[in-house]
Protein backbone atom coordinates (compact mmCIF):
# COMPACT_ATOMS: atom_id res chain seq x y z
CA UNK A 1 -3.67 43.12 7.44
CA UNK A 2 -1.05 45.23 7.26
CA UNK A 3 3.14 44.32 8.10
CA UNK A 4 2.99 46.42 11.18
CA UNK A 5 0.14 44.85 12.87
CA UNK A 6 0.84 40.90 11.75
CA UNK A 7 -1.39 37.98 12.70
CA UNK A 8 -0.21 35.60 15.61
CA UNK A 9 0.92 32.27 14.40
CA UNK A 10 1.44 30.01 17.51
CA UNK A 11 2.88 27.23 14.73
CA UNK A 12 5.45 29.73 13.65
CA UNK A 13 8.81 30.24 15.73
CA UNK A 14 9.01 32.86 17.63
CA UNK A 15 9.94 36.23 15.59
CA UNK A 16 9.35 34.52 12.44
CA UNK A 17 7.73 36.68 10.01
CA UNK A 18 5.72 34.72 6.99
CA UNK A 19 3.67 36.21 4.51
CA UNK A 20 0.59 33.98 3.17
CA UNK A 21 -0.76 34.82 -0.12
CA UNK A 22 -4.16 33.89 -1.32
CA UNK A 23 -6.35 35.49 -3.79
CA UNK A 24 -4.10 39.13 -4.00
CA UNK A 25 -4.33 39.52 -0.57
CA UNK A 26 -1.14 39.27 1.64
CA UNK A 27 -1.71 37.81 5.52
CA UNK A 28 1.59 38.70 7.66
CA UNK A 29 2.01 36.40 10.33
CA UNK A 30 4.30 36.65 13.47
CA UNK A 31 5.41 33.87 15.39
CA UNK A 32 4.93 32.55 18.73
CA UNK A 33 6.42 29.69 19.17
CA UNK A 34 3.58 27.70 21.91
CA UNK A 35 3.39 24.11 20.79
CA UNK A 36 0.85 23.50 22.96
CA UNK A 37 -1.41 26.53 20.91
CA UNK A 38 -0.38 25.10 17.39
CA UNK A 39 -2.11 21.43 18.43
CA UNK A 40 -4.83 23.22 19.46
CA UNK A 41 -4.92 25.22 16.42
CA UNK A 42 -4.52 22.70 13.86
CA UNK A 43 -6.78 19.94 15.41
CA UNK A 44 -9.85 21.34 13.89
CA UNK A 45 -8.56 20.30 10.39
CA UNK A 46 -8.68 16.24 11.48
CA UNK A 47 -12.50 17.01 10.55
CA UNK A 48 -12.95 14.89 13.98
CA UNK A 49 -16.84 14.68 14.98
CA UNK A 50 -17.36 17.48 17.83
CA UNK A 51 -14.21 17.26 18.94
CA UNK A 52 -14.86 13.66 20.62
CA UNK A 53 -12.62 10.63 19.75
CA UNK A 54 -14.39 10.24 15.89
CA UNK A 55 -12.55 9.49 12.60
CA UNK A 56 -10.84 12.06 10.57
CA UNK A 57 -13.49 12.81 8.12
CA UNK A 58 -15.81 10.19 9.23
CA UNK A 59 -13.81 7.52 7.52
CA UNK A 60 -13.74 3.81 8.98
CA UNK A 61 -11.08 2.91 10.94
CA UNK A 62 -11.01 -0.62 11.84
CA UNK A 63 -10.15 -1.44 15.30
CA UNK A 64 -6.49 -2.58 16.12
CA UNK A 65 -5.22 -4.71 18.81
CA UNK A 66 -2.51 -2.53 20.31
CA UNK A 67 -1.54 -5.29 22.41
CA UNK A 68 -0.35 -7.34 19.24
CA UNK A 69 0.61 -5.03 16.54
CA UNK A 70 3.58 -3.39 15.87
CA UNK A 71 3.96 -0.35 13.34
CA UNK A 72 6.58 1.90 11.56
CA UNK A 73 6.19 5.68 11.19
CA UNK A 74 7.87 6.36 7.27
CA UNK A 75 8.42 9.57 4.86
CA UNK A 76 7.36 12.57 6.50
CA UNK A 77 7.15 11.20 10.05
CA UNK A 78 10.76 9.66 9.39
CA UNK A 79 12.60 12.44 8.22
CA UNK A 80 10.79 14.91 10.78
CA UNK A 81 11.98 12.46 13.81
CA UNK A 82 15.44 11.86 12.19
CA UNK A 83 16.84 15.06 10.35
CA UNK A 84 15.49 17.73 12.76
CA UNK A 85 14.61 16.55 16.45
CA UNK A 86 17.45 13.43 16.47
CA UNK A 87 14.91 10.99 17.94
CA UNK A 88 14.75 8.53 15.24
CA UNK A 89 13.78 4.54 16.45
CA UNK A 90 11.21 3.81 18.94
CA UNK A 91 8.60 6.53 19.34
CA UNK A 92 7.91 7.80 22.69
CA UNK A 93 5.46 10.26 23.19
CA UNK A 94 6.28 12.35 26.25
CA UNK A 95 9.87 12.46 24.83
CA UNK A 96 8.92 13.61 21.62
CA UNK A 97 6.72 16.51 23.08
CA UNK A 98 9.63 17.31 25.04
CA UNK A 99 12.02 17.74 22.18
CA UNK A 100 9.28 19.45 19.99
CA UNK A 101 8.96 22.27 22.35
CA UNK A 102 12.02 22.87 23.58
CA UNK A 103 13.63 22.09 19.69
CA UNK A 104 11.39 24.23 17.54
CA UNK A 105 13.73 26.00 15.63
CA UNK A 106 13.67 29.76 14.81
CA UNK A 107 14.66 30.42 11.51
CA UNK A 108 18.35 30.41 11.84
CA UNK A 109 20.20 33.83 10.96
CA UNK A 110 23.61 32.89 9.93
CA UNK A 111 26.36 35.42 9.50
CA UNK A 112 29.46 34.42 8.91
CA UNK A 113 31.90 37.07 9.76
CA UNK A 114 35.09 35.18 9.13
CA UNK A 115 36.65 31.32 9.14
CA UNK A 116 36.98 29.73 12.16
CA UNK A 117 34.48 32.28 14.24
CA UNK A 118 31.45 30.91 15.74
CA UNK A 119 27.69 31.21 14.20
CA UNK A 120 25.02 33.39 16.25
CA UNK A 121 22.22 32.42 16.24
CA UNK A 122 19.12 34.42 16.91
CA UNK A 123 17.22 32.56 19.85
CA UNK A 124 16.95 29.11 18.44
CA UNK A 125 14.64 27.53 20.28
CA UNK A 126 11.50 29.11 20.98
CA UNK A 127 10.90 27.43 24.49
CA UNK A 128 14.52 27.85 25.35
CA UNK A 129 15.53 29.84 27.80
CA UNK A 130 17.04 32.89 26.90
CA UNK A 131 20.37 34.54 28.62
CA UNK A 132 20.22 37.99 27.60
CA UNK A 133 24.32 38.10 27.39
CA UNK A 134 24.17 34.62 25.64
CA UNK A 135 25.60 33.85 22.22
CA UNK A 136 24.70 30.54 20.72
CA UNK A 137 26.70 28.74 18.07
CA UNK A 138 25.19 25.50 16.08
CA UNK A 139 27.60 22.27 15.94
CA UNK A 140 28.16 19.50 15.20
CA UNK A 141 25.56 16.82 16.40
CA UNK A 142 26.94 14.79 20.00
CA UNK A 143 24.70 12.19 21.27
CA UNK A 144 23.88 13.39 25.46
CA UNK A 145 25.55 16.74 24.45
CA UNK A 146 24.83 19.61 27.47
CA UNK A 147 25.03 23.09 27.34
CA UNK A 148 26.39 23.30 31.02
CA UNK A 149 26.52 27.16 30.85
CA UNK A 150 22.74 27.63 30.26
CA UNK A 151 21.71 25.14 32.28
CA UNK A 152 19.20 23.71 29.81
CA UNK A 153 18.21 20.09 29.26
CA UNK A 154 19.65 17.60 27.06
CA UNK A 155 19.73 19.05 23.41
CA UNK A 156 20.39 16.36 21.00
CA UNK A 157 20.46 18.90 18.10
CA UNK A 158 23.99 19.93 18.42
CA UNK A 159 23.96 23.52 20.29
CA UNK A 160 27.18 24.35 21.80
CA UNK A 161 27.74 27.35 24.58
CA UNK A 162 29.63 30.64 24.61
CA UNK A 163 32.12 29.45 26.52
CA UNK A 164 34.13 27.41 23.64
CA UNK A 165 33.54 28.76 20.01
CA UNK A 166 32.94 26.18 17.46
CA UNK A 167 32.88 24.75 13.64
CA UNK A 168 30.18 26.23 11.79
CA UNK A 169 30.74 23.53 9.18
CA UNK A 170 28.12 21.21 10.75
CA UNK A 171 26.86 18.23 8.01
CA UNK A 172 24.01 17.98 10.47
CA UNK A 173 21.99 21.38 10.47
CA UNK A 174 18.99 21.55 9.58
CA UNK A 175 17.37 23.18 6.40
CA UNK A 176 15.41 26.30 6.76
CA UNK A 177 12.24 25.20 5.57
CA UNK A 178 12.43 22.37 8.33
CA UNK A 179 13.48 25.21 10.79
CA UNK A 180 10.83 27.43 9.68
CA UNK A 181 7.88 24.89 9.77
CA UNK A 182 8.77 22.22 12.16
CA UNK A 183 6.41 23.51 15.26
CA UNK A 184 3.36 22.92 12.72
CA UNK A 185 4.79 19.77 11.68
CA UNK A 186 5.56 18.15 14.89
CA UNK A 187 2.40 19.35 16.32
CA UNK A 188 0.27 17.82 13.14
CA UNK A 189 2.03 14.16 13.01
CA UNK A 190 1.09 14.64 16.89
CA UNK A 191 -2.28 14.89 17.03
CA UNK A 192 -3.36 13.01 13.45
CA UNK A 193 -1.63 9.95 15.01
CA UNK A 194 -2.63 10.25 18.73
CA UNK A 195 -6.09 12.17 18.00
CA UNK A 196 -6.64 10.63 14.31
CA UNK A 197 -5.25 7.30 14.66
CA UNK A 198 -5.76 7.11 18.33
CA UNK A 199 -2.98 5.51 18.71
CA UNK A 200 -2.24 5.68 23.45
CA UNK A 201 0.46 7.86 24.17
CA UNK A 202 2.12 5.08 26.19
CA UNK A 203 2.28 2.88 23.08
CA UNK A 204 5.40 0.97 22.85
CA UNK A 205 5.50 -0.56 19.52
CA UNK A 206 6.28 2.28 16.60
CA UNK A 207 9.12 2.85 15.12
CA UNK A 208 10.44 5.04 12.51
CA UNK A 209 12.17 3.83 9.96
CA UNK A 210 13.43 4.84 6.32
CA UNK A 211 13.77 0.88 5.44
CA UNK A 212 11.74 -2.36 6.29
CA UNK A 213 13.91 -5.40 5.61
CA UNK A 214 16.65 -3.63 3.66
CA UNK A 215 13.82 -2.52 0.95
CA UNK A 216 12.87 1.52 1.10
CA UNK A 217 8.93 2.10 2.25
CA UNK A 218 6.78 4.52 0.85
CA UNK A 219 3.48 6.11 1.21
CA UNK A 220 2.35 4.52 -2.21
CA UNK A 221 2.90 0.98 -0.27
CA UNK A 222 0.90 2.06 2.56
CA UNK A 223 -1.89 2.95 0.76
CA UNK A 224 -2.04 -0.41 -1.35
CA UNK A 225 -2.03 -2.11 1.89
CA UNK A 226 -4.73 0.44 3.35
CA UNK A 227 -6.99 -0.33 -0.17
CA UNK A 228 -6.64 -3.96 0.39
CA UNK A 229 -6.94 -4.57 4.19
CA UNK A 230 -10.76 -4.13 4.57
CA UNK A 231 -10.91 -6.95 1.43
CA UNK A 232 -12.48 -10.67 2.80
CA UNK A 233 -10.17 -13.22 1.95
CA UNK A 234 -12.77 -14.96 -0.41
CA UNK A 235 -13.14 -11.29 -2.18
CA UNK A 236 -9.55 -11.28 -2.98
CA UNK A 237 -9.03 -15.60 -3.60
CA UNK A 238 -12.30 -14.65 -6.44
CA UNK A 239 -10.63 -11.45 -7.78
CA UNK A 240 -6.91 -13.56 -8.56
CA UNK A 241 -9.06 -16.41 -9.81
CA UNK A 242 -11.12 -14.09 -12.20
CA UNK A 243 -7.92 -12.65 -13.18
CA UNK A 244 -6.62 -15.99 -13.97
CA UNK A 245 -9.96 -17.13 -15.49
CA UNK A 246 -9.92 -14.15 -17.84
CA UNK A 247 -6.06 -14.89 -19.07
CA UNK A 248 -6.66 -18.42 -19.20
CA UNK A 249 -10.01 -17.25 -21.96
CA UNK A 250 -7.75 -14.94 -23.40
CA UNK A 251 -5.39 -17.52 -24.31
CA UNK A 252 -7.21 -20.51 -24.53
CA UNK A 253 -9.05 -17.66 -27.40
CA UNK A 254 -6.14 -17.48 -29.08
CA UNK A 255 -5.14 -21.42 -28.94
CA UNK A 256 -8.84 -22.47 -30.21
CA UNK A 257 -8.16 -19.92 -33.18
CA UNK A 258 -4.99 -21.82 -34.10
CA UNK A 259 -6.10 -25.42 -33.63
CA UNK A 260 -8.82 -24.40 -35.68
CA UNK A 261 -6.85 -23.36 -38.88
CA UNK A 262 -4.64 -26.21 -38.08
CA UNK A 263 -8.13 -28.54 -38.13
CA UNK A 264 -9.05 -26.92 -41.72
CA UNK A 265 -5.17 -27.27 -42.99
CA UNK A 266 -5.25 -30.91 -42.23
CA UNK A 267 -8.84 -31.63 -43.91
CA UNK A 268 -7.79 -29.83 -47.17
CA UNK A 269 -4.85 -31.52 -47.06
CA UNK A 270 -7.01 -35.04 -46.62
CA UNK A 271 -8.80 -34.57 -49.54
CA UNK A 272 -6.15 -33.40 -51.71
CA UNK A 273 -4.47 -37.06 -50.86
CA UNK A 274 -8.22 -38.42 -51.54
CA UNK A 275 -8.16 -36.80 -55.18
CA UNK A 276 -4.85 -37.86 -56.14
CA UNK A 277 -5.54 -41.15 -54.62
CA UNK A 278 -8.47 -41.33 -56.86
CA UNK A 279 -6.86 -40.12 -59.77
CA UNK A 280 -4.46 -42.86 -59.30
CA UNK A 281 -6.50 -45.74 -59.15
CA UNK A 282 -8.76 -43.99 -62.43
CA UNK A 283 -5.53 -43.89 -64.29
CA UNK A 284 -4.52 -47.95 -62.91
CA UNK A 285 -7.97 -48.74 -63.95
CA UNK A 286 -7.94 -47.41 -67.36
CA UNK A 287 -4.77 -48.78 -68.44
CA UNK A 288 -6.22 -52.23 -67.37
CA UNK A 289 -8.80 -51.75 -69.61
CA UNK A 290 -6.67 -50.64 -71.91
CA UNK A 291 -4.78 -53.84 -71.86
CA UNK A 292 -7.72 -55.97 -72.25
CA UNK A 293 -9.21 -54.61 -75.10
CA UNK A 294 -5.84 -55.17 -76.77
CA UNK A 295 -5.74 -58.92 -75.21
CA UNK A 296 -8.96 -59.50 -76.99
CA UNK A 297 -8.30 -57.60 -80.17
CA UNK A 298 -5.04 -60.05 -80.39
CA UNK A 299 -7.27 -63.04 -79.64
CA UNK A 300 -9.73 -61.85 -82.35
CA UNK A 301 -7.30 -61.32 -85.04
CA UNK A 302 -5.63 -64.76 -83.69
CA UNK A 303 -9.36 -66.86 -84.18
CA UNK A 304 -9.67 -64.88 -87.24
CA UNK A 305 -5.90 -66.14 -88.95
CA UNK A 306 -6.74 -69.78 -87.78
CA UNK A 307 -10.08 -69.79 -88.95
CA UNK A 308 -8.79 -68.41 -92.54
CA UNK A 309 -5.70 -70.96 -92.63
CA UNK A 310 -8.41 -73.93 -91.81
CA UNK A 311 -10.11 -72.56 -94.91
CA UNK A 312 -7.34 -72.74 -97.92
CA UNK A 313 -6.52 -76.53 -96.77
């Protein structure tokens, strides 16, 4: 495809040029900013059965009672919300595909001619209507901010109007690669949550959030709570109790293997006290004997002298 004739990206803002390289081969793309087109384009890739209200991908999804659940919309879904369309909190649907056609960003050509001038933009939003003598300048975020001279709706962004020029020092624009991408990601988290998770568009209960009781969520938790929510009870009571079996072997192992050296150290040490105690009484024994063989040596020789003494009277 060559640059002159480029491919129409309906996820791209419009007059964006990309350039997708796969393989050697370059793929120029133009954009056309139509929200509405980029859902339709990227819903094939749910892997949804014939289009009907399946599972991405076939996988199980267990039914949920919408009617007593509450969820939170983290990481990518957060910062999406939050850093680029300003609607961070409670989720609303028809608001959100509101501000995600009307706030898909073009990729923002910045020249800065001097300090203190305003920033022109080229056409920011690619469902905004366009003034052809219109210059835009990007500002500083104001909650309910209106651009009075265009007559546009409510553009929580921060877009202020020709009429009043104004700092181009802004802490809250957005980065270009959230500018550049944002239609595809807005209309993606759209359908994968409506169309994937099939969660109703009128439901009132998610939020987006960045922390959940003061302690930062990630995807990592989500999915540890995804592996383990389709686990019986008993399953997981069996799994901490084989855990607990297997460290209780381990070290029970490891205590048998002492208590039995002990058990040897203390019978060696038994008989050695038997020997000596045997040894003892031997010796005690012997010097008894010892001592009567002398008592009846002295008797003999005794007898003997009174015998001979009897003898010479």
């Amino acid at each position: 495809m060559m640059e002159a004739t480029p491919l129409a990206d309906p996820c791209l803002p419009v007059g964006l040029s990309d350039v997708v390289r796969r393989d050697g081969r370059a793929v120029h793309l133009r954009g056309q900013g139509d929200w509405a087109r980029c859902q339709g384009a990227v819903r094939p890739f749910l892997g949804l059965h014939n289009g009907t209200m399946g599972s991405p991908r076939g996988v199980y999804q267990a039914p949920i009672d919408y009617s007593n659940s509450e969820f939170y919309g983290f990481s990518e879904f957060f910062y999406c919300t939050e850093d680029v369309l300003r609607m961070g909190g409670p989720y609303d649907s028809a608001k959100y595909s509101k501000a995600a056609t009307l706030l898909i960003l073009e990729l923002i050509m910045i020249r800065y001619s001097r300090p203190g001038f305003p920033l022109p933009l080229k056409m920011p939003f690619c469902a905004l209507p366009k003034k052809s003598k219109g210059k835009y300048w990007f500002c500083e975020r104001q909650e309910n901010y209106f651009c009075h001279s265009l007559q546009v709706s409510l553009v929580p962004v921060g877009l202020c109007c020709h009429a009043t020029p104004c700092q181009h020092t802004s802490p809250h624009q957005p980065p270009l690669s959230l500018s550049r991408y944002q239609c595809f990601k807005s209309a993606w988290m759209f359908q994968v949550l409506h169309s994937g998770f099939r969660f109703p568009k009128d439901y009132p209960s998610l939020k987006t959030a960045q922390l959940v009781y003061d302690k930062e969520v990630q995807w990592t938790l989500g999915a540890i709570l995804f592996k383990t929510r389709f686990l019986p009870l008993r399953d997981l009571q069996a799994e901490s109790f084989k855990q607990g079996h297997s460290n209780w072997l381990r070290s029970s192992f490891v205590y048998n293997h002492y208590l039995f050296f002990a058990c040897i150290l203390v019978v060696l040490l038994a008989i050695l006290l038997y020997i000596l105690r045997l040894r003892r009484i031997h010796q005690r024994e012997q010097r008894q004997a010892e001592a009567l063989d002398l008592l009846w040596f002295l008797s003999d020789q005794y007898t003997s002298c009174k015998s001979h003494k009897q003898e010479v009277h």
